[in-house]
Protein backbone atom coordinates (compact mmCIF):
# COMPACT_ATOMS: atom_id res chain seq x y z
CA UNK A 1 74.69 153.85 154.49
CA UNK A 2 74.09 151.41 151.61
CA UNK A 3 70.90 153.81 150.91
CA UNK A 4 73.16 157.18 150.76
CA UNK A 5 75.45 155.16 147.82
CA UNK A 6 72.51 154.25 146.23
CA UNK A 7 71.38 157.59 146.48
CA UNK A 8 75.15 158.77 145.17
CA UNK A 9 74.98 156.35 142.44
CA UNK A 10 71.92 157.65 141.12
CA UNK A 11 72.81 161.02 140.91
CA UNK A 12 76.20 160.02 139.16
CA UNK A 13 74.25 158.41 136.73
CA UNK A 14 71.75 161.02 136.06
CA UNK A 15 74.50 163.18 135.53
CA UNK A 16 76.48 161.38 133.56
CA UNK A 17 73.79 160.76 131.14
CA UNK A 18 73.14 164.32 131.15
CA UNK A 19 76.65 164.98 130.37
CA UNK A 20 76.59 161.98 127.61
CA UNK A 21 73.08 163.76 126.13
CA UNK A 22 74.71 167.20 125.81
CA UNK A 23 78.21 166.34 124.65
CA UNK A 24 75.84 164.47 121.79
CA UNK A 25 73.87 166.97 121.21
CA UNK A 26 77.05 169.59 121.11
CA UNK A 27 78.44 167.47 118.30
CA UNK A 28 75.58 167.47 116.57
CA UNK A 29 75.40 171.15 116.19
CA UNK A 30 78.84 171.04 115.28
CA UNK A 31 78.51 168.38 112.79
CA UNK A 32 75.88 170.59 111.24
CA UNK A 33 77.39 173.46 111.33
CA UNK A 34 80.41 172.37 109.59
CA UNK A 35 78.48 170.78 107.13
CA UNK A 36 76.73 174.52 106.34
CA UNK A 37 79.90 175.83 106.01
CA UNK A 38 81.12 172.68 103.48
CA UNK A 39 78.12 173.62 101.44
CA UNK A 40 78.73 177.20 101.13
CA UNK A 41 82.51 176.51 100.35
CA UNK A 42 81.44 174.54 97.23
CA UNK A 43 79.15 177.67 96.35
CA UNK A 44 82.62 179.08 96.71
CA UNK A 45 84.80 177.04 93.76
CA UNK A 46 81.54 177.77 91.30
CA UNK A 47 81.95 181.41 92.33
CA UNK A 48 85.62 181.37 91.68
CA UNK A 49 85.11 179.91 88.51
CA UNK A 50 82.18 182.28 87.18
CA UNK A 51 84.62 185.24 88.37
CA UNK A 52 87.42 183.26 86.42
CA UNK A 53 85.35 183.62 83.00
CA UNK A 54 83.57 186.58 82.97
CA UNK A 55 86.79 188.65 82.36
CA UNK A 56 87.39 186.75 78.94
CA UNK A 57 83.87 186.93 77.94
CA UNK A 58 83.87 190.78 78.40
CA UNK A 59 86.64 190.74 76.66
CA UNK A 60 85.61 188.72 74.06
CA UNK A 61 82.13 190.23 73.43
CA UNK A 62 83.42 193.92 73.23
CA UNK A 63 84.47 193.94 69.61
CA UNK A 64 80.99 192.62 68.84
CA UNK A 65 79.29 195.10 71.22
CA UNK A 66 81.08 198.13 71.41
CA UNK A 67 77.29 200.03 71.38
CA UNK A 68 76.65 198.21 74.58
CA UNK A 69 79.46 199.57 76.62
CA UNK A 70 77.06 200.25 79.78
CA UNK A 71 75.88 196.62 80.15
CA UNK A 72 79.80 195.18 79.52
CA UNK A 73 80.58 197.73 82.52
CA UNK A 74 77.80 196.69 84.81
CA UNK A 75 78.58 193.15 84.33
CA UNK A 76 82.79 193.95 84.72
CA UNK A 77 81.88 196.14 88.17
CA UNK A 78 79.53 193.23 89.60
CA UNK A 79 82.14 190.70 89.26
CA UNK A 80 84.83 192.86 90.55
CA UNK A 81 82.57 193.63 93.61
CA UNK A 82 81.81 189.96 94.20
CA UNK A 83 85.55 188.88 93.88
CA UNK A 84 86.43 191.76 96.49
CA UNK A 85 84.15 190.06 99.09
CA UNK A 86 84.88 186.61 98.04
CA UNK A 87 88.37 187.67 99.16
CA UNK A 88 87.37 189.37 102.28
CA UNK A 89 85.66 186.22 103.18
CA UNK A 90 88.96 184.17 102.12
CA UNK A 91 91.19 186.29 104.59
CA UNK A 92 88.98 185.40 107.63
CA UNK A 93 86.26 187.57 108.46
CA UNK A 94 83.85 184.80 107.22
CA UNK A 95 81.24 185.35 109.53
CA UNK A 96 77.53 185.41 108.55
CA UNK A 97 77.57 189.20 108.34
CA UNK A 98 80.40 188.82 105.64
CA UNK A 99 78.02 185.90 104.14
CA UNK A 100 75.29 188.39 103.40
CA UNK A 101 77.49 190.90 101.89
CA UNK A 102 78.76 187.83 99.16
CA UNK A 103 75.21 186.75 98.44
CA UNK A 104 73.81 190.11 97.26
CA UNK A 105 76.89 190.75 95.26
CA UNK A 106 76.49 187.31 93.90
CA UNK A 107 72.81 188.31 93.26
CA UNK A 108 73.65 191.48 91.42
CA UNK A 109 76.30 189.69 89.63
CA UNK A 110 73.72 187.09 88.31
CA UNK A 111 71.53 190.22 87.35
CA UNK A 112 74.39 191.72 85.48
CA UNK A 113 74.89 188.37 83.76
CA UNK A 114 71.36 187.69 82.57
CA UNK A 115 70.90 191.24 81.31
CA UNK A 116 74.06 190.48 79.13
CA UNK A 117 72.91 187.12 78.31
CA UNK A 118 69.40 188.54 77.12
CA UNK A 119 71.20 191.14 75.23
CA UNK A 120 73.91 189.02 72.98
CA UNK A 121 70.82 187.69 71.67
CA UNK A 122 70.72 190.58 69.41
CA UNK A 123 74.26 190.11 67.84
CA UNK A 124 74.10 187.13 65.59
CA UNK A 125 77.58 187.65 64.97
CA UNK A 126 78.55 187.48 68.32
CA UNK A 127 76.43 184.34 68.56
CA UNK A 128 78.37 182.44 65.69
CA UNK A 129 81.96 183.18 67.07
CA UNK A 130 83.29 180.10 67.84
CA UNK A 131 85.64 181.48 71.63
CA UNK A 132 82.61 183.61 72.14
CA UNK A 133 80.17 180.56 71.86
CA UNK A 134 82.44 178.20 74.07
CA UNK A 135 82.91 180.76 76.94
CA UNK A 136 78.91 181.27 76.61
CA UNK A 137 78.81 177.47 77.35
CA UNK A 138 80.90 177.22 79.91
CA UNK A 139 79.36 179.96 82.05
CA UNK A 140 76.14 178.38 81.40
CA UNK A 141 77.43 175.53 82.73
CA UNK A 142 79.10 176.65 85.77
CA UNK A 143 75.57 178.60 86.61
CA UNK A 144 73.95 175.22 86.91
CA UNK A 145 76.76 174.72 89.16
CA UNK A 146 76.21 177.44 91.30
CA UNK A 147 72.25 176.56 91.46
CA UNK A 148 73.18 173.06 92.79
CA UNK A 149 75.29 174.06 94.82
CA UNK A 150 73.67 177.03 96.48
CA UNK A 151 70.47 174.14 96.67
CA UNK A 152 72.72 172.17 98.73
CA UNK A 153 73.73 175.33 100.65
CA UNK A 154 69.92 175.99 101.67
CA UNK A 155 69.32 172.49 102.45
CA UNK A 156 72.44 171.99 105.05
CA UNK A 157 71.08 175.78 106.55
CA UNK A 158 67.77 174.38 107.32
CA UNK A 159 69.15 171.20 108.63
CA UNK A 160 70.96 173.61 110.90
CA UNK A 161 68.56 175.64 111.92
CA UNK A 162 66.15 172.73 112.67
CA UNK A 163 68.98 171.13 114.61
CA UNK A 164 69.65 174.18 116.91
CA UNK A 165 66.12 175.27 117.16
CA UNK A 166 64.96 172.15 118.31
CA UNK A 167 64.51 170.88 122.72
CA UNK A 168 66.67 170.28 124.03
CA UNK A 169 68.84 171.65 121.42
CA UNK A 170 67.56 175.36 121.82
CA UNK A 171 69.27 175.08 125.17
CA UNK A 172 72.81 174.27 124.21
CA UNK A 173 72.50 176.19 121.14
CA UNK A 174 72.10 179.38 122.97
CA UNK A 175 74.42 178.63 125.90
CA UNK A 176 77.16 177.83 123.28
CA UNK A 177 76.42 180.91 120.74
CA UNK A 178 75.17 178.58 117.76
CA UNK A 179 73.97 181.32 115.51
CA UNK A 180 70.94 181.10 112.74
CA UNK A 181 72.23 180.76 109.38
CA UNK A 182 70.34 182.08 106.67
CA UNK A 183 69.06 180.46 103.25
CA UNK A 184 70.42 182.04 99.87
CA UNK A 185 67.22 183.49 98.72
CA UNK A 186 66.12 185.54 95.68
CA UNK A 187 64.79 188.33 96.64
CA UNK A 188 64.52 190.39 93.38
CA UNK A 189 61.96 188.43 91.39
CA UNK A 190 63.41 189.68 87.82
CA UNK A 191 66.05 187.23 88.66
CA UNK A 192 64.04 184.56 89.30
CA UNK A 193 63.58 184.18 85.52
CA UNK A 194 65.50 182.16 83.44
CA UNK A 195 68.27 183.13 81.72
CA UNK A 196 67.95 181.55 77.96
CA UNK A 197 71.16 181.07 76.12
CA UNK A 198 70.72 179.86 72.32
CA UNK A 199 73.07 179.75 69.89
């Protein structure tokens, strides 16, 4: 009898380690998985705030470039498309599908805004007025912003993915629907260039 509690015990303690080991491991994809979505949620506030200023520097520029009413346009229906997902996202639906959808708006968007960038360089005029100038900063700023943030973005994704890809991991990942995230990536390589702002 003593050897059929022995027996018990050991298989109560095999499977409560077991249980111990995959309730850790659970968390742990949790932990990392809310730390992905953290990340992208800062990419968020940048986002909000580039959408905030592009408006008034439109606005601003268009009595210095009324010739370049095409590029103003572009860079007006980029942000508007952007700020309609952003809110999409915002009322719920943020699922990784949605995700996609922000990042190559936000990727045309940055497009849009480099093309304008390149081409206030030929308005000296536009270059020396002082609101013009300031809003020119500040976007440059808040692009830095983004570029941090979207770093910190791709390096809480891999941490993910590593996490849930890895044994024993793999197994509780796909049992409990843990999903690959993916990295923001560039994929047109014209906007891989840097966007050079001089005043």
């Amino acid at each position: 009898m003593t050897a059929a509690l022995l027996f018990l015990g050991v298989i109560l303690f095999i499977f409560i380690f077991i249980m111990l080991v995959a309730v850790s491991i659970y968390n742990g994809l949790v932990r990392l998985r809310n730390d992905t979505e953290n990340s992208f949620s800062q990419i968020d506030v940048q986002l909000k705030r580039r959408h905030d200023l592009i408006p008034n520097l439109v606005e601003t520029a268009k009595k210095f470039m009324s010739h370049e009413r095409e590029t103003l346009e572009a860079v007006i229906q980029a942000r508007n498309q952007a700020v309609q997902i952003q809110k999409s996202q915002a009322s719920g639906s943020g699922t990784t599908d949605g995700r996609e959808g922000l990042l190559a708006a936000e990727t045309m968007l940055t497009g849009a805004v480099g093309k304008f960038f390149a081409l206030s360089e030929s308005y000296p005029e536009l270059k020396s007025d002082g609101p013009m100038r300031s809003l020119m900063e500040e976007l440059s700023s808040t692009e830095n912003k983004i570029s941090f943030a979207r770093q910190r973005y791709n390096d809480s994704v891999m941490e993910y993915n590593n996490g849930r890809e890895q044994f024993p991991n793999n197994i509780l990942a796909g049992m409990f629907n843990f999903q690959k995230i993916n990295s923001w990536v560039i994929e047109n390589t014209v906007e891989r260039d840097v966007v050079k702002v001089q005043f």
